[in-house]
PDB file of N, CA and C in Angstrom:
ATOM      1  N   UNK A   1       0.849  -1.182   0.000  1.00  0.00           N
ATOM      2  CA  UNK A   1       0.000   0.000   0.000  1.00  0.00           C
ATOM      3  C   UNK A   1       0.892   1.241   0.000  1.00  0.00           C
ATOM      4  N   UNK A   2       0.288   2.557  -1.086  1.00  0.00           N
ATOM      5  CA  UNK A   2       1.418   3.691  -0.939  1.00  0.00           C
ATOM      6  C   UNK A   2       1.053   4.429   0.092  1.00  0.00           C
ATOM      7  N   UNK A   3       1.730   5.068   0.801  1.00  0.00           N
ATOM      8  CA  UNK A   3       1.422   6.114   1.831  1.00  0.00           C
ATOM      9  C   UNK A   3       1.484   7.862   1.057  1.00  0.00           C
ATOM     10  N   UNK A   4       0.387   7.693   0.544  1.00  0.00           N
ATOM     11  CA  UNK A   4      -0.230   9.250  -0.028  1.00  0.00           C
ATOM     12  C   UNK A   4      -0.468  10.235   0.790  1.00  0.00           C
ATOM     13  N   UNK A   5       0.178  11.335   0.912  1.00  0.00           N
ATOM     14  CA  UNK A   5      -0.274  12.017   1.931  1.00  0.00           C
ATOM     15  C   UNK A   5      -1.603  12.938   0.905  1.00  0.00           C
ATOM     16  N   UNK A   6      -2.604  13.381   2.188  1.00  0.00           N
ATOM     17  CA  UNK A   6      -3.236  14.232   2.409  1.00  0.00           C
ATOM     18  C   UNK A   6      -3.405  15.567   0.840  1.00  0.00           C
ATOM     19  N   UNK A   7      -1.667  16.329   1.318  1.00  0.00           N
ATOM     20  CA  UNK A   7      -0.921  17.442  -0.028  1.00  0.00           C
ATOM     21  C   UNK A   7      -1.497  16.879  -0.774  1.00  0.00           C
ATOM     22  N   UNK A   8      -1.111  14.988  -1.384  1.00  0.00           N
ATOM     23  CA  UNK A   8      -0.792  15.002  -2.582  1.00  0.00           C
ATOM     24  C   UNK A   8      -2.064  14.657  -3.029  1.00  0.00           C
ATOM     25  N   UNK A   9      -2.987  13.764  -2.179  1.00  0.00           N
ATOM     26  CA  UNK A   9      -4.247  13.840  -3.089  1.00  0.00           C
ATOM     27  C   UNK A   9      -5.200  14.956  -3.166  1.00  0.00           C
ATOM     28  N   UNK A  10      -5.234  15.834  -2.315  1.00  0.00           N
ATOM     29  CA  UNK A  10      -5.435  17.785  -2.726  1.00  0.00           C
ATOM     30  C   UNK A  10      -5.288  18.226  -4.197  1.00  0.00           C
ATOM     31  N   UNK A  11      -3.562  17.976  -3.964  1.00  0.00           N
ATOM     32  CA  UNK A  11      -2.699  18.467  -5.759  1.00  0.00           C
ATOM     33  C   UNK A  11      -3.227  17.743  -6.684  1.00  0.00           C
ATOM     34  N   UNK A  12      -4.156  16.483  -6.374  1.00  0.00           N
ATOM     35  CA  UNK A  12      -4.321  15.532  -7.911  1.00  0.00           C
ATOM     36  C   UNK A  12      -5.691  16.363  -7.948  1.00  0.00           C
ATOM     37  N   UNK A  13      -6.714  16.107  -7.176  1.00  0.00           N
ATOM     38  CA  UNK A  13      -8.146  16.068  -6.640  1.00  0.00           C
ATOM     39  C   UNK A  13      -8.515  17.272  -7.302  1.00  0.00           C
ATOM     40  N   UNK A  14      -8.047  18.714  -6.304  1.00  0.00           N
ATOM     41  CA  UNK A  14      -8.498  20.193  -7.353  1.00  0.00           C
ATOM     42  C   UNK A  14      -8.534  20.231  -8.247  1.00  0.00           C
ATOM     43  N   UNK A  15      -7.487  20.284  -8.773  1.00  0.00           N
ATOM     44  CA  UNK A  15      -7.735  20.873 -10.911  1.00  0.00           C
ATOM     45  C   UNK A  15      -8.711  19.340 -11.272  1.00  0.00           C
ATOM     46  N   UNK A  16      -8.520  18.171 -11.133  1.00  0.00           N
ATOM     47  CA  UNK A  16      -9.467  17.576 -11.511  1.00  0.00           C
ATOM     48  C   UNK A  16     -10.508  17.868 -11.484  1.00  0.00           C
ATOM     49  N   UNK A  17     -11.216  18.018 -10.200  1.00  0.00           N
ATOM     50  CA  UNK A  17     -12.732  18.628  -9.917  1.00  0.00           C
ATOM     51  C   UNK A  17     -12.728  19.596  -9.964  1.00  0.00           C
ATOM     52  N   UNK A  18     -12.333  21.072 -10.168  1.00  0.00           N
ATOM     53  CA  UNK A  18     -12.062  22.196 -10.620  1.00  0.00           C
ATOM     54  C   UNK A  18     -11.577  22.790 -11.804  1.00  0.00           C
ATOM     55  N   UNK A  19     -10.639  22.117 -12.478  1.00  0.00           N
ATOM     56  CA  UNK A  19     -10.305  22.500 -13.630  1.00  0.00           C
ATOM     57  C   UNK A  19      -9.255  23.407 -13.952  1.00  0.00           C
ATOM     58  N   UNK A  20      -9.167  24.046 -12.414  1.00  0.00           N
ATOM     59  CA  UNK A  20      -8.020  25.085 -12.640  1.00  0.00           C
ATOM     60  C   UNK A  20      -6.529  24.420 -12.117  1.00  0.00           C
ATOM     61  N   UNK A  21      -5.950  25.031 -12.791  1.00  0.00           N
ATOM     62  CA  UNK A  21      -4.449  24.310 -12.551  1.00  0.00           C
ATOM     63  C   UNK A  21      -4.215  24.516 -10.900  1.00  0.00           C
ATOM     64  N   UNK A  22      -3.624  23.464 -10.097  1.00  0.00           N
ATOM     65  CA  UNK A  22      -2.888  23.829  -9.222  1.00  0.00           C
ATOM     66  C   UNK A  22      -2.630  25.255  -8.323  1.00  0.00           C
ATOM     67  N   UNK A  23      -1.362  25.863  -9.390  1.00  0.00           N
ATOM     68  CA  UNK A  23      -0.586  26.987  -9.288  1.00  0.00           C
ATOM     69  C   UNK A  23      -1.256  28.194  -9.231  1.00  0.00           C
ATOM     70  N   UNK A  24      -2.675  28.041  -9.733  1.00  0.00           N
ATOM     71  CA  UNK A  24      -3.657  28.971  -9.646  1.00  0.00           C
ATOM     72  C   UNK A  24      -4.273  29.251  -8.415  1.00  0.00           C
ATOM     73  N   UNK A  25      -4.339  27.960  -7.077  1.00  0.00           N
ATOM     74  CA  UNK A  25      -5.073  28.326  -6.107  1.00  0.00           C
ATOM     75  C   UNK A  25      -4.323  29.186  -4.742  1.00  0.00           C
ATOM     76  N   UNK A  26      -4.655  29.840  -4.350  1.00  0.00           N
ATOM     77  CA  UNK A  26      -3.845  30.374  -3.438  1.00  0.00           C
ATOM     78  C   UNK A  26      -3.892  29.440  -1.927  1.00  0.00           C
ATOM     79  N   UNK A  27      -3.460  30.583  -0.871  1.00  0.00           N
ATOM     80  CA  UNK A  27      -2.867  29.974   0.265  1.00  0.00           C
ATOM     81  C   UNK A  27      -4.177  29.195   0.807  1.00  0.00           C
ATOM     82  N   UNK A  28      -5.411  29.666   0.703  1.00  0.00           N
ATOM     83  CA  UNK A  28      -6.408  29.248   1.436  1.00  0.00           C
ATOM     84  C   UNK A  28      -7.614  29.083   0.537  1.00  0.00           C
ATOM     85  N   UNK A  29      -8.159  27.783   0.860  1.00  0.00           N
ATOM     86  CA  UNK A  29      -9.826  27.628   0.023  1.00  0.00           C
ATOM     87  C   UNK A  29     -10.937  26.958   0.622  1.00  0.00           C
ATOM     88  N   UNK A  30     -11.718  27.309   0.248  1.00  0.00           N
ATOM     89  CA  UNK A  30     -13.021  27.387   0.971  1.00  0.00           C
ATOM     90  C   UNK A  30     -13.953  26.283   0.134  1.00  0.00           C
ATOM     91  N   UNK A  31     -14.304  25.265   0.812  1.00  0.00           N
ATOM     92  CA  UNK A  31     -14.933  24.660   0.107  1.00  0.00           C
ATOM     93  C   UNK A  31     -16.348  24.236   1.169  1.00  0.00           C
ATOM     94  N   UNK A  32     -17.409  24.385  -0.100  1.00  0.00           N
ATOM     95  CA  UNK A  32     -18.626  24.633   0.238  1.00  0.00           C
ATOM     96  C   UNK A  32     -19.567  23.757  -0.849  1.00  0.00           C
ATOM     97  N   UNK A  33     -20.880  23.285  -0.497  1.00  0.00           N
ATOM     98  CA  UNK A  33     -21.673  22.476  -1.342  1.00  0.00           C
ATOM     99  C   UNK A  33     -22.620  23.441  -1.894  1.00  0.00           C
ATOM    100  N   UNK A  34     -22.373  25.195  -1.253  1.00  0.00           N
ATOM    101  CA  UNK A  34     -23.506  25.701  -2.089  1.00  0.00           C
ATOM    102  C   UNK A  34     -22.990  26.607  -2.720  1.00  0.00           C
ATOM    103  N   UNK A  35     -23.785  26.827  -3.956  1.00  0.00           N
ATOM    104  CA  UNK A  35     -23.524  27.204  -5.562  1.00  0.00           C
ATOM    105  C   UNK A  35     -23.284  28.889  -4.859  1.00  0.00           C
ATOM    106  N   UNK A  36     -24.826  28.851  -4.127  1.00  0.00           N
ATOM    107  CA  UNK A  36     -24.609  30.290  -3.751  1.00  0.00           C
ATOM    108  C   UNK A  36     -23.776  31.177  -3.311  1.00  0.00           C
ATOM    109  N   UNK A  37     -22.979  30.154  -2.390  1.00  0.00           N
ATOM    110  CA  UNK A  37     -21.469  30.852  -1.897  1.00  0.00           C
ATOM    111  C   UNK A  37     -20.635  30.927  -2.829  1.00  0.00           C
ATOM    112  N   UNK A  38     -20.196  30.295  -3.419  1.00  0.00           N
ATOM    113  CA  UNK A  38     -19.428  30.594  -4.518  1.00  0.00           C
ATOM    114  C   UNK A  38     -20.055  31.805  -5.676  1.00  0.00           C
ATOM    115  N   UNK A  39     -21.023  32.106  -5.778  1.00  0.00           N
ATOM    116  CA  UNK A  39     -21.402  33.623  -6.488  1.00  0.00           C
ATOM    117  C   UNK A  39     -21.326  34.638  -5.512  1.00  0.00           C
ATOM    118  N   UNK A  40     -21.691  34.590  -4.143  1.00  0.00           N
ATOM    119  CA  UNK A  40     -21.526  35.506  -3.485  1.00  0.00           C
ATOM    120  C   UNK A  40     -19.920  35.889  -3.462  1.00  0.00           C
ATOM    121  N   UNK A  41     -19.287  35.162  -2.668  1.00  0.00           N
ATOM    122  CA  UNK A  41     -17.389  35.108  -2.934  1.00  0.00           C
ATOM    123  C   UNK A  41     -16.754  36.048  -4.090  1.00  0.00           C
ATOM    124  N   UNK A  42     -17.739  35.196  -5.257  1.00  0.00           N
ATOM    125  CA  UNK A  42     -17.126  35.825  -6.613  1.00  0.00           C
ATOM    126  C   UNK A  42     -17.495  36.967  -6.700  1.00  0.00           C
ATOM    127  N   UNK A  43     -18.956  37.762  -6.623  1.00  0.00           N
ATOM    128  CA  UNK A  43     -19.197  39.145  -6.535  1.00  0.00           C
ATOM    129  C   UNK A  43     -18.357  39.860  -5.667  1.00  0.00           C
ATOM    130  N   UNK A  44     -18.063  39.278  -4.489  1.00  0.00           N
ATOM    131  CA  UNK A  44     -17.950  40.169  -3.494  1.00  0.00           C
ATOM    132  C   UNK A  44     -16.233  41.021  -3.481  1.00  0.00           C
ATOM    133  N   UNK A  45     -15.644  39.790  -3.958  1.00  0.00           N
ATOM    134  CA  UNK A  45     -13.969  40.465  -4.246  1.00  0.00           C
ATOM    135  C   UNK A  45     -13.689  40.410  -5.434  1.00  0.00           C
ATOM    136  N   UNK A  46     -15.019  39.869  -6.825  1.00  0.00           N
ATOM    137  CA  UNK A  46     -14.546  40.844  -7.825  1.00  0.00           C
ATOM    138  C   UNK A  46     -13.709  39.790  -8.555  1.00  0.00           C
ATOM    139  N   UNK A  47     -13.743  38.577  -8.683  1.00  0.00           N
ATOM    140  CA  UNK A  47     -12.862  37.427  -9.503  1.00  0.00           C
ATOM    141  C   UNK A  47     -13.976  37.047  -9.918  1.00  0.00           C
ATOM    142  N   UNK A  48     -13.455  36.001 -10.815  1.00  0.00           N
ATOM    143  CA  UNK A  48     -14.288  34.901 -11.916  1.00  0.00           C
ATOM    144  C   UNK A  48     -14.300  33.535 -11.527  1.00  0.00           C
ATOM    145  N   UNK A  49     -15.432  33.023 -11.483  1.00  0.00           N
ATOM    146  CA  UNK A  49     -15.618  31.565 -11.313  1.00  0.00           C
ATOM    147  C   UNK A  49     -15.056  30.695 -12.401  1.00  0.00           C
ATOM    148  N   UNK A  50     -14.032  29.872 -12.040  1.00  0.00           N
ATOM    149  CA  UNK A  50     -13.738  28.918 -12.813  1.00  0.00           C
ATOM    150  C   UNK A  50     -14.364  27.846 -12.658  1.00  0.00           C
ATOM    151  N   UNK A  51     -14.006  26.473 -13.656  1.00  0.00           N
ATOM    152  CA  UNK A  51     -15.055  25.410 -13.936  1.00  0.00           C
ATOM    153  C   UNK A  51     -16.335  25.218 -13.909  1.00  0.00           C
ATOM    154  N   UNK A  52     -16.989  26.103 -14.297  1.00  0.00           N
ATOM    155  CA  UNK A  52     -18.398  26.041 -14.458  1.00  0.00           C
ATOM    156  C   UNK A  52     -18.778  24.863 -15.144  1.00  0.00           C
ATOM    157  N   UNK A  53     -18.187  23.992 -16.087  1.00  0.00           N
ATOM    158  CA  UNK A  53     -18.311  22.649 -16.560  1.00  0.00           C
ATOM    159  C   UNK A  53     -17.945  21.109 -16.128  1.00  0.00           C
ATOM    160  N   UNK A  54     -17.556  21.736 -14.437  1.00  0.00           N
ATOM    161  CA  UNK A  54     -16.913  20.771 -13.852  1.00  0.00           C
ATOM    162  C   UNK A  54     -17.523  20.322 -12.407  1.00  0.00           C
ATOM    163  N   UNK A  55     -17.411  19.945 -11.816  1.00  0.00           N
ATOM    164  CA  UNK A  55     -18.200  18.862 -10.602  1.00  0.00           C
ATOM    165  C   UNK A  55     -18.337  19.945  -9.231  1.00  0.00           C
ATOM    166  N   UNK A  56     -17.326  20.471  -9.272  1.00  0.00           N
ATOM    167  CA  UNK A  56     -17.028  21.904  -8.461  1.00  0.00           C
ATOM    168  C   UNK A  56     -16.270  22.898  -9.304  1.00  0.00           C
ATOM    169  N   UNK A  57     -16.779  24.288  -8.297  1.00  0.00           N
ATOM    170  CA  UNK A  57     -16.100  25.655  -9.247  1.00  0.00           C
ATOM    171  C   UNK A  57     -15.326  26.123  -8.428  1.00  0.00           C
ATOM    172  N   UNK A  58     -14.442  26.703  -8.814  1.00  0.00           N
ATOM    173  CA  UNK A  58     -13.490  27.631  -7.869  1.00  0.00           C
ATOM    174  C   UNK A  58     -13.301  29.040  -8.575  1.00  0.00           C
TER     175      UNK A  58
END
């Protein structure tokens, strides 16, 4: 059995279910099951929702 840490299935997991590369996410993320938070977030400081075609958005 491999001993995967935590990091590394994060680093595979995001851009998969997100779409955005890695290098794109910053120090801290917020993950939430509602759509709504993620439009509020995005209005509120003014960025763009990525993966809208994907399982989760960031």
């Amino acid at each position: 059995m491999s001993d995967i840490t935590k990091l590394e299935i994060a680093r595979n997991w995001l851009p998969r279910y997100t779409g955005m590369p890695i290098d794109d996410f910053g120090d801290y993320i917020l993950l939430t099951n509602f759509r709504n938070y993620v439009e509020k977030f995005a209005e509120r400081c003014g960025c763009d929702i990525v993966g809208e075609d994907r399982p989760m958005q960031a």
